[in-house]
PDB file of N, CA and C in Angstrom:
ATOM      1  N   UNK A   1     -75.865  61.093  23.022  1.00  0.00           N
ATOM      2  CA  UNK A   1     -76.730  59.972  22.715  1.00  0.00           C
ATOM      3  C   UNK A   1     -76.386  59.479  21.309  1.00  0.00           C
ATOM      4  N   UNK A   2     -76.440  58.560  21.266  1.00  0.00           N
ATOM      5  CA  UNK A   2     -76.186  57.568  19.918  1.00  0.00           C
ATOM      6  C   UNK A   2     -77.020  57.877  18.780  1.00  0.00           C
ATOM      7  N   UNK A   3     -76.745  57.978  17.836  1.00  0.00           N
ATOM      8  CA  UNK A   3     -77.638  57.976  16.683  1.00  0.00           C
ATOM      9  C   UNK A   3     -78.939  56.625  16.672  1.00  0.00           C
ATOM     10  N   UNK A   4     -78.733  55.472  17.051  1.00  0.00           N
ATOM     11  CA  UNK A   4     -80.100  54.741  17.384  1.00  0.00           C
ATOM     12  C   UNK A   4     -80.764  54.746  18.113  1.00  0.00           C
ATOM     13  N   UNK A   5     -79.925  55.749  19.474  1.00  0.00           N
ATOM     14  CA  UNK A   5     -80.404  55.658  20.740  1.00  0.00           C
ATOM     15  C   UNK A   5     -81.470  56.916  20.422  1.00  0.00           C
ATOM     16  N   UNK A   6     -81.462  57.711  19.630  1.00  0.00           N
ATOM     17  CA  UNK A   6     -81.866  58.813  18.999  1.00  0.00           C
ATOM     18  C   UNK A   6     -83.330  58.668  18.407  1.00  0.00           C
ATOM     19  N   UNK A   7     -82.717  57.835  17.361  1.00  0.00           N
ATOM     20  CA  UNK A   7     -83.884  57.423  16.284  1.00  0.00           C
ATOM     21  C   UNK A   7     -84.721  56.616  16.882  1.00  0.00           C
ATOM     22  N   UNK A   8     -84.300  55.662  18.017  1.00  0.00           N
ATOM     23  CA  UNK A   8     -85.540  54.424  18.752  1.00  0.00           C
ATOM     24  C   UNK A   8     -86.077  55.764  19.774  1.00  0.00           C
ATOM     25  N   UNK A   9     -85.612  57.047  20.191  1.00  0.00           N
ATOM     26  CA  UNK A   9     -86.275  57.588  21.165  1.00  0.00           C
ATOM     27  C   UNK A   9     -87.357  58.578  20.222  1.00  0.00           C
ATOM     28  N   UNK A  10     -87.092  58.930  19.020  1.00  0.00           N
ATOM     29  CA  UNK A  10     -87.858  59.429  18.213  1.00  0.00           C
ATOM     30  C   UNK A  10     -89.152  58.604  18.357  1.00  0.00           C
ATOM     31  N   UNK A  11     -89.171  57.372  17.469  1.00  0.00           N
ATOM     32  CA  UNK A  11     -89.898  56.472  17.174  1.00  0.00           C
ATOM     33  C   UNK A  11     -90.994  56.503  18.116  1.00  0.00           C
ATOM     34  N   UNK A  12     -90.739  56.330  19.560  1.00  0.00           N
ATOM     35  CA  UNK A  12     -91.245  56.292  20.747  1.00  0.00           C
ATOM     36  C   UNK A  12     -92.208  57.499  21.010  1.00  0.00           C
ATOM     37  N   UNK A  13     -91.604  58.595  21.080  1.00  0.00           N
ATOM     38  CA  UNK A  13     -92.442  60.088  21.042  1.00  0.00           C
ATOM     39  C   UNK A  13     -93.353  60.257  19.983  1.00  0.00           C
ATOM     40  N   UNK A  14     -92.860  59.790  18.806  1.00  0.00           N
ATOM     41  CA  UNK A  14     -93.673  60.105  17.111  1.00  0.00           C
ATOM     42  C   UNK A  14     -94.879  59.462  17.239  1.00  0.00           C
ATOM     43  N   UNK A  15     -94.514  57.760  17.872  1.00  0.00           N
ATOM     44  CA  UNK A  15     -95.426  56.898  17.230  1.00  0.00           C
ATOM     45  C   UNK A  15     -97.064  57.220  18.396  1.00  0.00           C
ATOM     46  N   UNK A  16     -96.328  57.653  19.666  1.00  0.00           N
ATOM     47  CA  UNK A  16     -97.349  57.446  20.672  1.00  0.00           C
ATOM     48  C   UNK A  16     -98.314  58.541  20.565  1.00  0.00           C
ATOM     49  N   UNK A  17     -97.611  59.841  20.048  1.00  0.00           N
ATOM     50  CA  UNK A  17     -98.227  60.806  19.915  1.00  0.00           C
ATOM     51  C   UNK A  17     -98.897  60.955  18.946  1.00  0.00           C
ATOM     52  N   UNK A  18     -98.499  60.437  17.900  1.00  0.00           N
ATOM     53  CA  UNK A  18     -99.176  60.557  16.381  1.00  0.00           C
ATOM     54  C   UNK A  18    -100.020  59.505  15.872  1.00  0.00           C
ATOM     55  N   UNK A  19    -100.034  57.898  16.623  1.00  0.00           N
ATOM     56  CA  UNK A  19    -100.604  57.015  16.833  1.00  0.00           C
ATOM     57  C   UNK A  19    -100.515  56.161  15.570  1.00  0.00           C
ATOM     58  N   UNK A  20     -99.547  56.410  14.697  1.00  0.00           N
ATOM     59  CA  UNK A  20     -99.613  55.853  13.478  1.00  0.00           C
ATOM     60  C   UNK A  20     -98.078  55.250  13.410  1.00  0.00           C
ATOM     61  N   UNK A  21     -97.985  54.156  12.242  1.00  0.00           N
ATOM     62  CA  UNK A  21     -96.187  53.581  12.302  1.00  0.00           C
ATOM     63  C   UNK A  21     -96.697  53.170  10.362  1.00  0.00           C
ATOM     64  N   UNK A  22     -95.223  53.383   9.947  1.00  0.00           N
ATOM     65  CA  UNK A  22     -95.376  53.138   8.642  1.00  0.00           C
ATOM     66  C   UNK A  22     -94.168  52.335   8.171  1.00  0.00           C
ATOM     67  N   UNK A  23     -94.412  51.352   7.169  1.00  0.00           N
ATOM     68  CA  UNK A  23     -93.292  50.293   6.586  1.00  0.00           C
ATOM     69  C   UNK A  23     -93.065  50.281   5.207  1.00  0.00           C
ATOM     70  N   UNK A  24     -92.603  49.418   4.601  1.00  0.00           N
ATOM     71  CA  UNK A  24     -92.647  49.527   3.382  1.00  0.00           C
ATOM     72  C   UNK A  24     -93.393  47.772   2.580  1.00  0.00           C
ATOM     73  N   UNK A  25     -93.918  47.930   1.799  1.00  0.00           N
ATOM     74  CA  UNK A  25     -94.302  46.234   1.597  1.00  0.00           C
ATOM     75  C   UNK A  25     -93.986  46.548   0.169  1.00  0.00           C
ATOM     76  N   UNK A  26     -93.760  44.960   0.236  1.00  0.00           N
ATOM     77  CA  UNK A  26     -93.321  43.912  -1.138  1.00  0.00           C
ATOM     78  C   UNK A  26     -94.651  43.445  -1.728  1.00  0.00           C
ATOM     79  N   UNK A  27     -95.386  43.028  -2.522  1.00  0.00           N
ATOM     80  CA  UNK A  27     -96.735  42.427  -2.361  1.00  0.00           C
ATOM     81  C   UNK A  27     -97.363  41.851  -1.424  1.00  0.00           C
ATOM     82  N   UNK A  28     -97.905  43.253  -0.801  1.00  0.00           N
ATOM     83  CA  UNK A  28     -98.581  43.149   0.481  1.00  0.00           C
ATOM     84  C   UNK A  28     -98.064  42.547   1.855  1.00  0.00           C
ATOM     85  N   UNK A  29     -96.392  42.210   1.834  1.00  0.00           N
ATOM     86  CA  UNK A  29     -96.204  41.480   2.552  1.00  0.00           C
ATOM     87  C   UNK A  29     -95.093  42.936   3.083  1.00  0.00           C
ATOM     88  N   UNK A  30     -94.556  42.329   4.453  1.00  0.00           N
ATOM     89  CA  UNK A  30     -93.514  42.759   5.006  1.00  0.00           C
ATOM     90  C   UNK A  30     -92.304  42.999   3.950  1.00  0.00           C
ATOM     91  N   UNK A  31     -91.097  43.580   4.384  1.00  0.00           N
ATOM     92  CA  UNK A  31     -90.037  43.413   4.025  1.00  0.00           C
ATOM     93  C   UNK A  31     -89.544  42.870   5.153  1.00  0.00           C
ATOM     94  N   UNK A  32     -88.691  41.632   4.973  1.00  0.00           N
ATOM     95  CA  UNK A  32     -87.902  40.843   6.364  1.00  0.00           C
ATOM     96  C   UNK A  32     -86.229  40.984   6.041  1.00  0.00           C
ATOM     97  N   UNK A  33     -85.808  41.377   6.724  1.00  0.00           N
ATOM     98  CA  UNK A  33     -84.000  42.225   6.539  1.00  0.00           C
ATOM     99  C   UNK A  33     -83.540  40.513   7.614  1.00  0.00           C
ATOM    100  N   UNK A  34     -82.433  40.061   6.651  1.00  0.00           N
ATOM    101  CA  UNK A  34     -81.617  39.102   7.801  1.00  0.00           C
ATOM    102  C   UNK A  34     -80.615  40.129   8.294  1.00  0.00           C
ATOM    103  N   UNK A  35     -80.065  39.491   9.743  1.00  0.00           N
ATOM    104  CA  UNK A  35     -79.512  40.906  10.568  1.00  0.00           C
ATOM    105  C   UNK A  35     -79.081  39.814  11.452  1.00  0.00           C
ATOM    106  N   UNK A  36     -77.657  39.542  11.137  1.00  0.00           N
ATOM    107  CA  UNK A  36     -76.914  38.391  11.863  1.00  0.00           C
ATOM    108  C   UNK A  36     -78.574  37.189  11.403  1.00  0.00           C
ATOM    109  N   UNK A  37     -78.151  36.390  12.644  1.00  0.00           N
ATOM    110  CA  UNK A  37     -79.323  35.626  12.850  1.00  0.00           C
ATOM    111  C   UNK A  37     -80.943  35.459  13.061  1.00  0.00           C
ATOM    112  N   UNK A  38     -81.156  36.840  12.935  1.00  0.00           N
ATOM    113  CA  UNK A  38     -82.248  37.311  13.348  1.00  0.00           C
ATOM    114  C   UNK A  38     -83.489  37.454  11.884  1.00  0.00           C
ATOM    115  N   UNK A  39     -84.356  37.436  12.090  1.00  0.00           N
ATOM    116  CA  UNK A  39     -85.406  38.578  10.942  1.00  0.00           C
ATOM    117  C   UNK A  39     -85.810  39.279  11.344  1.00  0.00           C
ATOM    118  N   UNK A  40     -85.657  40.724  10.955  1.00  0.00           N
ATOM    119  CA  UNK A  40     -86.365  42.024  11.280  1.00  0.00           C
ATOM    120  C   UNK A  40     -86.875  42.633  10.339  1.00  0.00           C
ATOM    121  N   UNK A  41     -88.642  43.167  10.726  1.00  0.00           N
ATOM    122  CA  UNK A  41     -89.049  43.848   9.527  1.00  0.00           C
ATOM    123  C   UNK A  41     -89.157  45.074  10.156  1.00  0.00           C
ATOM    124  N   UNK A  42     -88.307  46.478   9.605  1.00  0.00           N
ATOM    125  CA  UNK A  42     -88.324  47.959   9.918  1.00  0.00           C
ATOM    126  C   UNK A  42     -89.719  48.500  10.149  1.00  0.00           C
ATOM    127  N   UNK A  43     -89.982  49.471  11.267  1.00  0.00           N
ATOM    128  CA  UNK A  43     -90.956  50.379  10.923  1.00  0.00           C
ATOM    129  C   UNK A  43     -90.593  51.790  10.770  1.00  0.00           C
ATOM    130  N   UNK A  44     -91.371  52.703  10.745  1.00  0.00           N
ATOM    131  CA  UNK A  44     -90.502  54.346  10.932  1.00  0.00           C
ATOM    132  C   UNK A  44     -91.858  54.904  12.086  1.00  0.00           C
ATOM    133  N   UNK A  45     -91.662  55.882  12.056  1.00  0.00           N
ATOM    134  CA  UNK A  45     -92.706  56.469  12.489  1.00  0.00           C
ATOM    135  C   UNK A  45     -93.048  57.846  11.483  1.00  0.00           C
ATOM    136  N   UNK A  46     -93.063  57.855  11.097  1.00  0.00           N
ATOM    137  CA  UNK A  46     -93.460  58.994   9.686  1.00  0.00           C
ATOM    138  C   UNK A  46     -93.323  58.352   8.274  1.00  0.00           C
ATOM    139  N   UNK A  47     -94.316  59.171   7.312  1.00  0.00           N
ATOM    140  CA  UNK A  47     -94.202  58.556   6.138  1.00  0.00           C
ATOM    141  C   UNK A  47     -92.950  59.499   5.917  1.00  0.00           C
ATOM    142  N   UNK A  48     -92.483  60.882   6.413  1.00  0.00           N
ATOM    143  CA  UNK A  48     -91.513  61.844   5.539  1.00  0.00           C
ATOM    144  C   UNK A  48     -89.977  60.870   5.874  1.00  0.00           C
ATOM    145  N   UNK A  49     -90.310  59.532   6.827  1.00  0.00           N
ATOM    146  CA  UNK A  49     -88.942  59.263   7.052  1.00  0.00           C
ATOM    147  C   UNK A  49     -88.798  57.881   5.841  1.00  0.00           C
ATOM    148  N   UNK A  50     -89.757  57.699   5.434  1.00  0.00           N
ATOM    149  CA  UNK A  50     -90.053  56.441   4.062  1.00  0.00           C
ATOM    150  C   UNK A  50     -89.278  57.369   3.017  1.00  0.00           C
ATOM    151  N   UNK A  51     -90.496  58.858   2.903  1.00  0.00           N
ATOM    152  CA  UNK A  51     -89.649  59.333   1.637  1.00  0.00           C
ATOM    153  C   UNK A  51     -88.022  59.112   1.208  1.00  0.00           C
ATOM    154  N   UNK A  52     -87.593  59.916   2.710  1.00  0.00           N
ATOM    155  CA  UNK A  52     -86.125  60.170   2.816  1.00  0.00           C
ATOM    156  C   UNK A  52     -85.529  58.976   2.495  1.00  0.00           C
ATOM    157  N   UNK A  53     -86.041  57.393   2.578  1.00  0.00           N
ATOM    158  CA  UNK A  53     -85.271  56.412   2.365  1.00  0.00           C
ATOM    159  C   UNK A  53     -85.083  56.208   0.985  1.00  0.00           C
ATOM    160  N   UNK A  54     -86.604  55.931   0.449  1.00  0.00           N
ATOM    161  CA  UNK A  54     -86.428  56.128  -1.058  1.00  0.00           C
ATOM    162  C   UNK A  54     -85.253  57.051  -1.994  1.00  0.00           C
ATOM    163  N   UNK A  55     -84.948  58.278  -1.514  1.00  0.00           N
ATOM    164  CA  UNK A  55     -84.783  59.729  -2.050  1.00  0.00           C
ATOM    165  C   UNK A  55     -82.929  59.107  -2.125  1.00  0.00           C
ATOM    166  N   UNK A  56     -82.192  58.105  -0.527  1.00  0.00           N
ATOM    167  CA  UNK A  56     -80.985  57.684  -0.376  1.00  0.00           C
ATOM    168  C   UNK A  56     -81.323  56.341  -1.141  1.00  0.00           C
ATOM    169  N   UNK A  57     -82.099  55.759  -1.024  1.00  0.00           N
ATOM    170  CA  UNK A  57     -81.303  53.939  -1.336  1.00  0.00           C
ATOM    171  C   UNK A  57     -82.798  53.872  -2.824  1.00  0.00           C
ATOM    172  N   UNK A  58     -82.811  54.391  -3.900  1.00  0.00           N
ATOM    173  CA  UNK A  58     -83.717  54.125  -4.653  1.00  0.00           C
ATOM    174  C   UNK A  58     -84.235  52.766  -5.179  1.00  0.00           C
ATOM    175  N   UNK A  59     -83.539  51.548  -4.532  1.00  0.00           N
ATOM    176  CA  UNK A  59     -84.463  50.567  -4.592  1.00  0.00           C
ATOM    177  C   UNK A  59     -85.588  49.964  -4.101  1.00  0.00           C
ATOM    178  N   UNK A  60     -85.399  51.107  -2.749  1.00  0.00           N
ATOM    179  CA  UNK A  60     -86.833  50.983  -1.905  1.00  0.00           C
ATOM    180  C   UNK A  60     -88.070  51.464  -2.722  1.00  0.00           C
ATOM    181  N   UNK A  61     -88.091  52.523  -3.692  1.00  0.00           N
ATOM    182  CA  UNK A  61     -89.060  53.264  -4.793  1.00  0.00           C
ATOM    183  C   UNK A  61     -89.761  51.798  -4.940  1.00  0.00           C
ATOM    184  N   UNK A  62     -89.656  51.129  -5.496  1.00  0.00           N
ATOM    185  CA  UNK A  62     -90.076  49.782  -5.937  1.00  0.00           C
ATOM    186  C   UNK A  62     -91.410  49.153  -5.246  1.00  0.00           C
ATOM    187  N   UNK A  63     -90.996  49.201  -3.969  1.00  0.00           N
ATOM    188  CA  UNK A  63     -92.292  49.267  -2.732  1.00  0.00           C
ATOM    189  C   UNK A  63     -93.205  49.745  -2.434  1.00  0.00           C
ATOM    190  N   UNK A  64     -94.567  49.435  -2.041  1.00  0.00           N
ATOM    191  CA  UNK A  64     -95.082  50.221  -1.510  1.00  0.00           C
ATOM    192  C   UNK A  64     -94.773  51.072   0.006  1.00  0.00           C
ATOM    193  N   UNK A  65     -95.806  51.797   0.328  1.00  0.00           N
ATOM    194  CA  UNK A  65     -95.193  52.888   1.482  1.00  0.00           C
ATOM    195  C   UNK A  65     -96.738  51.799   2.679  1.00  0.00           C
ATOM    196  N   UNK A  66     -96.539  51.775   3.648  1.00  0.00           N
ATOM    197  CA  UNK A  66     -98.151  51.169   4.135  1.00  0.00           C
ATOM    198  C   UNK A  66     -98.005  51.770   5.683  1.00  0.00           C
ATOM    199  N   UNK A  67     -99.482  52.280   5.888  1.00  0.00           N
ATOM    200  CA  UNK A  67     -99.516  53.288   7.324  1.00  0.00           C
ATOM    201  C   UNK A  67    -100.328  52.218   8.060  1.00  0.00           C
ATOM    202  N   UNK A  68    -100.108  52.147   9.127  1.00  0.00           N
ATOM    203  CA  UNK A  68    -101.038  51.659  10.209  1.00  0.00           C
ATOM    204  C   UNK A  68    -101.258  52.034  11.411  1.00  0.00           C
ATOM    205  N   UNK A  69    -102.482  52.398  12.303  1.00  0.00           N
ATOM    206  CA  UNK A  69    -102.827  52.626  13.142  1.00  0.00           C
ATOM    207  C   UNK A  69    -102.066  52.247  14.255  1.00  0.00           C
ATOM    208  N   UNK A  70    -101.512  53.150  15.192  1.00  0.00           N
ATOM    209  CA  UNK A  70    -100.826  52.679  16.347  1.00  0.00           C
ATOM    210  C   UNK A  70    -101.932  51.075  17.306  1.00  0.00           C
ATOM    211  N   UNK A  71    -102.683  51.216  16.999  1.00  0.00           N
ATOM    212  CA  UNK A  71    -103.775  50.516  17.921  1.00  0.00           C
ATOM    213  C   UNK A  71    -104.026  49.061  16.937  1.00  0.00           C
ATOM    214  N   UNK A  72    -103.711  49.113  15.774  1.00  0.00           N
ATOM    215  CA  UNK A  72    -103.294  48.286  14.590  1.00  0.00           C
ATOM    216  C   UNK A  72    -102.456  47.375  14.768  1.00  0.00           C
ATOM    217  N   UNK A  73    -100.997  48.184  14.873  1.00  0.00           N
ATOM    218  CA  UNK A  73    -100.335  47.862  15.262  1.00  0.00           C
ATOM    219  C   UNK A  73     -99.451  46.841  16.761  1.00  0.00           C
ATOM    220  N   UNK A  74    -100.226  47.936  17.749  1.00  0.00           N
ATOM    221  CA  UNK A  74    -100.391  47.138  18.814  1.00  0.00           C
ATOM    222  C   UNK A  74    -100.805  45.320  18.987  1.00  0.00           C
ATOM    223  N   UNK A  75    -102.117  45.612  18.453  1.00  0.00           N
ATOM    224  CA  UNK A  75    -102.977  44.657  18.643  1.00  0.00           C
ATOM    225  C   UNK A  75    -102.837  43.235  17.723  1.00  0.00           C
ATOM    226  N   UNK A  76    -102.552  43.559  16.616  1.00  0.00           N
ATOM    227  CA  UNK A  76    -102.584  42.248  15.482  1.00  0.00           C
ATOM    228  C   UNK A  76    -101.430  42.398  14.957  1.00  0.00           C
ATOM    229  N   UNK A  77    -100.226  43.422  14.800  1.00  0.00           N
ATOM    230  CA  UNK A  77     -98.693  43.824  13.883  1.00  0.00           C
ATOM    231  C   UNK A  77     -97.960  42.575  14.833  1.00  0.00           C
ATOM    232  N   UNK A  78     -97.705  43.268  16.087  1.00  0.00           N
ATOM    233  CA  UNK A  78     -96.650  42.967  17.228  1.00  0.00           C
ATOM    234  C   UNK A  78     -97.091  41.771  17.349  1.00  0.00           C
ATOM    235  N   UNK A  79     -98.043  41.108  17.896  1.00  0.00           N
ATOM    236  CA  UNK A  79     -98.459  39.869  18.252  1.00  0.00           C
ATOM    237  C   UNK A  79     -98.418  38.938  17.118  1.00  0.00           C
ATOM    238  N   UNK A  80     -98.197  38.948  15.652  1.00  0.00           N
ATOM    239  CA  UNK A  80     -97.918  37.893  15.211  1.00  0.00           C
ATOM    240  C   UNK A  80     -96.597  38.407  13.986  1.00  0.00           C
ATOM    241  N   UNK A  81     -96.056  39.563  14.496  1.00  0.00           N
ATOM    242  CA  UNK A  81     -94.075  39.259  14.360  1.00  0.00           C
ATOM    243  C   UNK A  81     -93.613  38.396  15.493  1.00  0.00           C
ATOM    244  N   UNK A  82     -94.305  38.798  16.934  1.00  0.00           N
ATOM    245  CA  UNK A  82     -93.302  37.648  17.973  1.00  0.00           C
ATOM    246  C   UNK A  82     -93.697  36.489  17.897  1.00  0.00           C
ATOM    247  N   UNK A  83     -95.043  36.234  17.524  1.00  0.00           N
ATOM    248  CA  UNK A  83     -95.360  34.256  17.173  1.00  0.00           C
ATOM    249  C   UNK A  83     -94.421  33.932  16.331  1.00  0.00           C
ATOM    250  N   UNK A  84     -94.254  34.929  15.056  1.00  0.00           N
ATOM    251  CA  UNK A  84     -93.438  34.584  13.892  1.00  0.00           C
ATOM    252  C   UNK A  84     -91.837  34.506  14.334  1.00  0.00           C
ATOM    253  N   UNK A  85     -91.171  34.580  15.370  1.00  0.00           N
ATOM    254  CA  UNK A  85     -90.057  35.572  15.890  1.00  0.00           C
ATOM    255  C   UNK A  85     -88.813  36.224  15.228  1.00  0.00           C
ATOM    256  N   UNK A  86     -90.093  36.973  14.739  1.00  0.00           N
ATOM    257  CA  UNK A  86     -89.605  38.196  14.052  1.00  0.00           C
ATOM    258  C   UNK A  86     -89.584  39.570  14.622  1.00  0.00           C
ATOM    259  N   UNK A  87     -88.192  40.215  14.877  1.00  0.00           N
ATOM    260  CA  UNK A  87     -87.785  41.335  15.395  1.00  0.00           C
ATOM    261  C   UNK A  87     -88.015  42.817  14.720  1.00  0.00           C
ATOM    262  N   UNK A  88     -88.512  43.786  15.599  1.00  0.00           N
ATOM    263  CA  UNK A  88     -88.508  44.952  14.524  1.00  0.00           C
ATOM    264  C   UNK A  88     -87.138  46.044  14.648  1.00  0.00           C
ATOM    265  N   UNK A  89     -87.178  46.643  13.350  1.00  0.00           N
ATOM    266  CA  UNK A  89     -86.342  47.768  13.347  1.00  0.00           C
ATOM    267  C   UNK A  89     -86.920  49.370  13.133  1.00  0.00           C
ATOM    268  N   UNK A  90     -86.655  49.593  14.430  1.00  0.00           N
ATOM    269  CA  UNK A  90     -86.910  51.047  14.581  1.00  0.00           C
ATOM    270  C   UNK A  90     -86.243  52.054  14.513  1.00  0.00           C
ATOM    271  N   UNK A  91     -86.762  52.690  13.420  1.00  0.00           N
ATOM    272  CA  UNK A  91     -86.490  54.677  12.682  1.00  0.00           C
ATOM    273  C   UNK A  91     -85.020  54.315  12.117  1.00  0.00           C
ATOM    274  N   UNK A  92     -84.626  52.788  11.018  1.00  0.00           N
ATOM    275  CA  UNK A  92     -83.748  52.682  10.807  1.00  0.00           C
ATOM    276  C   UNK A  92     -83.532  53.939  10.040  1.00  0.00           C
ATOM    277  N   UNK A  93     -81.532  54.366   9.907  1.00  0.00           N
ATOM    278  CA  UNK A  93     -81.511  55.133   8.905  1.00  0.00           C
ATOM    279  C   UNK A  93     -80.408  55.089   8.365  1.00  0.00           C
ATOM    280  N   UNK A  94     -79.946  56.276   8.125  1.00  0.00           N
ATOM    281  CA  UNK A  94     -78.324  56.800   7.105  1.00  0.00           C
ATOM    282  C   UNK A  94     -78.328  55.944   6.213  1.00  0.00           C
ATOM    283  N   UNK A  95     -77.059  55.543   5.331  1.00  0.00           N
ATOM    284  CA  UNK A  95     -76.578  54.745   4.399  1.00  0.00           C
ATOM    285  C   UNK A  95     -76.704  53.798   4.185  1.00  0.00           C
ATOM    286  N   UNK A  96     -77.177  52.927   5.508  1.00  0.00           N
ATOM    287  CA  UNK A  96     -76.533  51.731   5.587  1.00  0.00           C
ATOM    288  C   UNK A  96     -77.881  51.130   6.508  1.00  0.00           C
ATOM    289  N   UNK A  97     -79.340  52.178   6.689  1.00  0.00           N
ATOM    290  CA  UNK A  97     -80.601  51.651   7.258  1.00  0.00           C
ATOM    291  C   UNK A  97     -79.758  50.808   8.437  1.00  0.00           C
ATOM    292  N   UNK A  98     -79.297  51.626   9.472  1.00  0.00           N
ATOM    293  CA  UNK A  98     -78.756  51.100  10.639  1.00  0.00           C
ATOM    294  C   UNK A  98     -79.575  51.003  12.230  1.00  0.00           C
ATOM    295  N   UNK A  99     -80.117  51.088  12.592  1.00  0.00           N
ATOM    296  CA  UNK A  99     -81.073  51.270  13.979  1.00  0.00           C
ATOM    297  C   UNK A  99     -80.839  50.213  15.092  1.00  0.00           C
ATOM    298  N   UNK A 100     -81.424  50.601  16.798  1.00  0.00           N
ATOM    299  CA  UNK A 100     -82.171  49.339  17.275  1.00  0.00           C
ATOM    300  C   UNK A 100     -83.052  48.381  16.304  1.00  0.00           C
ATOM    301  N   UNK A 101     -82.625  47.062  16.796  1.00  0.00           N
ATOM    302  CA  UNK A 101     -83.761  46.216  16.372  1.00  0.00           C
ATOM    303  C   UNK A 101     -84.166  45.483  17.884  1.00  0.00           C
ATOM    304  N   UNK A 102     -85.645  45.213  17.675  1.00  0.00           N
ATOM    305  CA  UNK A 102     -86.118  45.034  19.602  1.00  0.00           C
ATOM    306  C   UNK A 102     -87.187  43.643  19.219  1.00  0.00           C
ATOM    307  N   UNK A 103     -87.246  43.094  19.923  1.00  0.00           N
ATOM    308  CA  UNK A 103     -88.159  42.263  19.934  1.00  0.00           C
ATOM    309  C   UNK A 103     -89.186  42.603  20.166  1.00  0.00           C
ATOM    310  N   UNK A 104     -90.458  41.752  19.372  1.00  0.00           N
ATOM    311  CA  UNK A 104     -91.932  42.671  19.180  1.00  0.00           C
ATOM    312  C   UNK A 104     -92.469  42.599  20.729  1.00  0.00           C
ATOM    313  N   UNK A 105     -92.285  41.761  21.357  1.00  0.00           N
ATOM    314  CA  UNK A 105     -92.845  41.544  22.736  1.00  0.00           C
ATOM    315  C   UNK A 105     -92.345  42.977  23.656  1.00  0.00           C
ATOM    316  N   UNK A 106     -90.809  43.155  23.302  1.00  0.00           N
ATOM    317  CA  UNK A 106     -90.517  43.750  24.309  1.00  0.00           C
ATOM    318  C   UNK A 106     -91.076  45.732  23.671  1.00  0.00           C
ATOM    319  N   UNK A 107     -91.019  45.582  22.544  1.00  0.00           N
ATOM    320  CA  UNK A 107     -91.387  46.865  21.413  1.00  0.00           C
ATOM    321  C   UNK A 107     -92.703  46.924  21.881  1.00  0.00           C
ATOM    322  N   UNK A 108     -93.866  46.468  22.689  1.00  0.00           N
ATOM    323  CA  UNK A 108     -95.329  46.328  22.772  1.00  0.00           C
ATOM    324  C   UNK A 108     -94.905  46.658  24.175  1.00  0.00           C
ATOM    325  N   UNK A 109     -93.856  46.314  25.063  1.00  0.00           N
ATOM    326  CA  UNK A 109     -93.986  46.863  26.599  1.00  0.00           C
ATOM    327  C   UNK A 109     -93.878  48.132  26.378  1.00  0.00           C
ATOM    328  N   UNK A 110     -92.156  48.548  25.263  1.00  0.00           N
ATOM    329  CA  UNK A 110     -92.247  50.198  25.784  1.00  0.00           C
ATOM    330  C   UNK A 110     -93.273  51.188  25.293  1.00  0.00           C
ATOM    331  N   UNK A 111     -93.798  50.639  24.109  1.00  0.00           N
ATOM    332  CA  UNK A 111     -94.777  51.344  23.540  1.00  0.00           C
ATOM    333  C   UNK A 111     -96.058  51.716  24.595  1.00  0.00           C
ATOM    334  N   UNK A 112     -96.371  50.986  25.503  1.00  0.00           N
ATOM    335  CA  UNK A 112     -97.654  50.614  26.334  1.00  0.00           C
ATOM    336  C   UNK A 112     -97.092  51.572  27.610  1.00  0.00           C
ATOM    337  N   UNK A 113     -95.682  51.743  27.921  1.00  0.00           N
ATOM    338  CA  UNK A 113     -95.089  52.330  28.683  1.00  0.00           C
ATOM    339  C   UNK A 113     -95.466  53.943  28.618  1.00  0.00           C
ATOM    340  N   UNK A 114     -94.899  54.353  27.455  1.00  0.00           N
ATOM    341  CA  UNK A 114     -94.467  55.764  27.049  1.00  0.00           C
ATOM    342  C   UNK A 114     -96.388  55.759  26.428  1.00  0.00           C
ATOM    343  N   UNK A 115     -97.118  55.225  25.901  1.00  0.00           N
ATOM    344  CA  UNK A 115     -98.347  55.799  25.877  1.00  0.00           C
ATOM    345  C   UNK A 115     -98.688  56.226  27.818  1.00  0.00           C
ATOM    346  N   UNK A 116     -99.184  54.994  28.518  1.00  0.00           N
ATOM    347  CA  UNK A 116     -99.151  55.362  30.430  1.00  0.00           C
ATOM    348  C   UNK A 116     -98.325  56.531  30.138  1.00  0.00           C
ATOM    349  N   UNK A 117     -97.388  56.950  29.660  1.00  0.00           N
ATOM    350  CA  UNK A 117     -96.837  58.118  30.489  1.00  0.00           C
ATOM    351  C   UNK A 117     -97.428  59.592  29.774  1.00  0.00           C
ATOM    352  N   UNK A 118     -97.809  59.158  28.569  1.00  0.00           N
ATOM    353  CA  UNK A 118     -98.981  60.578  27.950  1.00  0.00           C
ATOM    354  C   UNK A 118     -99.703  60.754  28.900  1.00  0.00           C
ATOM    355  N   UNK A 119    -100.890  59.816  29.710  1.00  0.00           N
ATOM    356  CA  UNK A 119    -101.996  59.757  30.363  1.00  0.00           C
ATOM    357  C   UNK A 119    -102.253  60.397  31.562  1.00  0.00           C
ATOM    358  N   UNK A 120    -100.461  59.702  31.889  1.00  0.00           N
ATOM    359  CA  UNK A 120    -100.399  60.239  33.499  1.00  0.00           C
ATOM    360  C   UNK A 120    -100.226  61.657  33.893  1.00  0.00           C
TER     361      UNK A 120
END
């Protein structure tokens, strides 16, 4: 398995189970990464995976760290990155903050997916 294929399957297990997703903000706002043509703002699913970014790329230090409720997230995050169409990046990492990036619409199916499959 791929190293993103890895880190987006992390993301998936972390976030559903632990119910929380964490980013980094600029004054109070997103960070938005251009990525080819696209805007994507990263999430992780752990704050220990924020640390680790800081600890490699120390200009992230600069930022704040910001946690939000999986149900947070769900409900008001996702629904106005895809009005905005803005893409996320999930459990980017290594050197070079490399990951899937997914569209929030389609990031709100698998999420809604893999929670149904805790339940079932």
């Amino acid at each position: 398995m791929a190293i993103a294929a890895a880190q987006a399957q992390k993301f998936y297990e972390q976030v559903t189970a632990e119910r929380r997703v964490f980013t980094f903000l600029n004054d109070d706002s997103f960070l938005v990464f251009k990525v080819g043509s696209l805007e994507v703002v990263p999430f992780w699913s752990s704050a220990t995976r924020l640390d680790s970014i800081m600890k490699t790329h120390p200009k992230y230090r600069e930022y704040t760290t910001d946690e939000s409720t999986l149900e947070h997230f769900l409900a008001t995050t996702l629904p106005l990155l895809h009005q905005e169409k803005i893409n996320i990046g999930v459990n980017w990492s290594g050197t070079r903050l490399t990951g899937y990036d997914i569209s929030a619409s389609d990031l709100q199916k698998n999420l809604n997916y893999w929670l149904s499959q805790q339940r079932g």
